[in-house]
Protein backbone atom coordinates (compact mmCIF):
# COMPACT_ATOMS: atom_id res chain seq x y z
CA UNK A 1 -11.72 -2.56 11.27
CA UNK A 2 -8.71 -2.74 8.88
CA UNK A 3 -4.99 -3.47 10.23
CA UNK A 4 -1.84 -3.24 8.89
CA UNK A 5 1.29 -5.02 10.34
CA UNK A 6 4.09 -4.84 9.62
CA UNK A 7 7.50 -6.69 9.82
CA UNK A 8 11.16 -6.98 8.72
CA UNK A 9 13.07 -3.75 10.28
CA UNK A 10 16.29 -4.03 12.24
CA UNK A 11 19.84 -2.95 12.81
CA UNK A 12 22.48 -2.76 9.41
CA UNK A 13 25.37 -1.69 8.29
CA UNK A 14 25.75 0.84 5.72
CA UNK A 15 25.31 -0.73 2.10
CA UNK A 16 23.33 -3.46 3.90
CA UNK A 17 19.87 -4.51 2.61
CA UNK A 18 16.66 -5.10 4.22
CA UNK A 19 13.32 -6.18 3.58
CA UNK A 20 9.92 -4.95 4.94
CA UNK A 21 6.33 -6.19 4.37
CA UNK A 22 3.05 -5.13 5.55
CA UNK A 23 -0.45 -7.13 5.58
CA UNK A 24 -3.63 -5.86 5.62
CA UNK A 25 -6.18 -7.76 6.96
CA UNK A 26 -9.57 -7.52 8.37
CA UNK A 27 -13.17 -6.07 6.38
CA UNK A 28 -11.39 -5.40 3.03
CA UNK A 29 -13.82 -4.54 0.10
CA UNK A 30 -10.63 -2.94 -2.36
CA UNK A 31 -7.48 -1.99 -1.36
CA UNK A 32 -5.75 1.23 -3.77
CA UNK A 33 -2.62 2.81 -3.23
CA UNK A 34 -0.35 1.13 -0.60
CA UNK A 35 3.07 2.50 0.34
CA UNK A 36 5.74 3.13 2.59
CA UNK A 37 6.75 6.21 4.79
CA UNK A 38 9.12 7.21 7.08
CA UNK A 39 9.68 9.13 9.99
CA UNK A 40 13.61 10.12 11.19
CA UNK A 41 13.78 11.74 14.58
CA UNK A 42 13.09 15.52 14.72
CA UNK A 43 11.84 15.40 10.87
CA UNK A 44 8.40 14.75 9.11
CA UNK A 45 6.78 11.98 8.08
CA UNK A 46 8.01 11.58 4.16
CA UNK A 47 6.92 9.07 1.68
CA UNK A 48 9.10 6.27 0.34
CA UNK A 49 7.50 4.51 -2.07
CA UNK A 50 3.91 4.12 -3.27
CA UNK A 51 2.08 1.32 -5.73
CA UNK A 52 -1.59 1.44 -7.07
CA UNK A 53 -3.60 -1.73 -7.44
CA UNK A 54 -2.48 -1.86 -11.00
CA UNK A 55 1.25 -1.62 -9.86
CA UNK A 56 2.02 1.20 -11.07
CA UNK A 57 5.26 2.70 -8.45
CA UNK A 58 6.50 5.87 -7.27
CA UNK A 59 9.28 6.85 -5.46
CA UNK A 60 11.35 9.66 -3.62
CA UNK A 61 14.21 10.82 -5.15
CA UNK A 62 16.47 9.76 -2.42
CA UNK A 63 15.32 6.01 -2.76
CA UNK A 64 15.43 5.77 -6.55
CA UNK A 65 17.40 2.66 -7.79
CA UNK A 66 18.26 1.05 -4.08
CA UNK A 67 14.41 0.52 -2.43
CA UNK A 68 11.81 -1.31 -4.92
CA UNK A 69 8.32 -1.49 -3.64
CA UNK A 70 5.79 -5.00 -4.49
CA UNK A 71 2.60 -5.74 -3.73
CA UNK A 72 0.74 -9.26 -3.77
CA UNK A 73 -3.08 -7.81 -4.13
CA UNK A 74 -4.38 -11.64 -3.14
CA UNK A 75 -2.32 -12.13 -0.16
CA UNK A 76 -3.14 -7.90 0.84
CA UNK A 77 0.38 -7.35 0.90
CA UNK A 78 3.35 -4.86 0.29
CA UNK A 79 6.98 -5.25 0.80
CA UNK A 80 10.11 -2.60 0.32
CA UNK A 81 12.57 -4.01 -0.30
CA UNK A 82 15.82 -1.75 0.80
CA UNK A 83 19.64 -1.62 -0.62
CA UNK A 84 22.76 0.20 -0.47
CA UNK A 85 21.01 1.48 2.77
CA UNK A 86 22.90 4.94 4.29
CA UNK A 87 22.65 6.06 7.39
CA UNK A 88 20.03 8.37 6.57
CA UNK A 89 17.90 6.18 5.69
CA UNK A 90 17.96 5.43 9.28
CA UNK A 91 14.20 6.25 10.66
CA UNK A 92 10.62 4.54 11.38
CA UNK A 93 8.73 3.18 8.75
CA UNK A 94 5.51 3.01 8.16
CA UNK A 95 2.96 0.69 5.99
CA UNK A 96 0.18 3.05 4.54
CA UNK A 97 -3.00 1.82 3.20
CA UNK A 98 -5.79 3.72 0.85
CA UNK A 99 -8.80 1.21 1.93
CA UNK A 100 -12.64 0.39 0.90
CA UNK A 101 -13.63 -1.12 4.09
CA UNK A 102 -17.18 -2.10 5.79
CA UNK A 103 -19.93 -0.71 4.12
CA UNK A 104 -17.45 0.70 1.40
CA UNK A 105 -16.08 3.25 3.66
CA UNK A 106 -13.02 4.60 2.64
CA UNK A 107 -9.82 5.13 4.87
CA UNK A 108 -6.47 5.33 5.11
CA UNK A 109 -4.93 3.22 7.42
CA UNK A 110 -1.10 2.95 9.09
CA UNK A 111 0.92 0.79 10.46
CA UNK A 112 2.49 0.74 13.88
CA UNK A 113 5.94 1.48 12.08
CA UNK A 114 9.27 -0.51 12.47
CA UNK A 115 12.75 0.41 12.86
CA UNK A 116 15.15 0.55 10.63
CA UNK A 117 19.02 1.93 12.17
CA UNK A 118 21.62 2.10 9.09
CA UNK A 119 24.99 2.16 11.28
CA UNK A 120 28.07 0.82 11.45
């Protein structure tokens, strides 16, 4: 089984900056695209920010030029890093994984999501 944790949300004010990170760990043959999501209350789940293996990034319009997205592929980990946060950035966020796992199964696996509240 493959989990992904991840770490780093909070509380902060508007133009504030933040940092999340994610590891994967358990059976782990190849790990493709990672990237964040997020869910804001009453809305659906929308991506962030995605990364292939080879680093190559994509983001939502919304984020471009405040959130960067990094992955360490030897460590299994990617981080978002977050600034000139708004309030609408304000939602849960979630680490998303594109996985070869046991028996080179593939899945996709989430996070538990953390919080991130952009208020003053």
């Amino acid at each position: 089984q493959v989990q992904l944790v991840e770490s780093g949300g909070g509380l902060v004010q508007p133009g504030g900056s933040l940092r999340l990170s994610c590891a994967a760990s358990g059976i782990i043959l190849m790990i493709n695209d990672m990237g964040w999501y997020r869910q804001a209350p009453g809305k659906q789940r929308e991506l962030v920010a995605s990364i292939s293996s080879s680093g190559s990034t994509n983001y939502a319009d919304s984020v471009k030029g405040r959130f960067t997205i990094s992955r360490d592929n030897a460590k299994r980990t990617v981080n978002l890093q977050m600034k000139s946060l708004k309030p609408e950035d304000t939602a849960v966020y979630y680490c998303n994984a594109d996985v070869y796992g046991l028996k080179g199964l593939r899945n996709d696996y989430w996070g538990q999501g953390t919080q991130v509240t952009v208020s003053s």
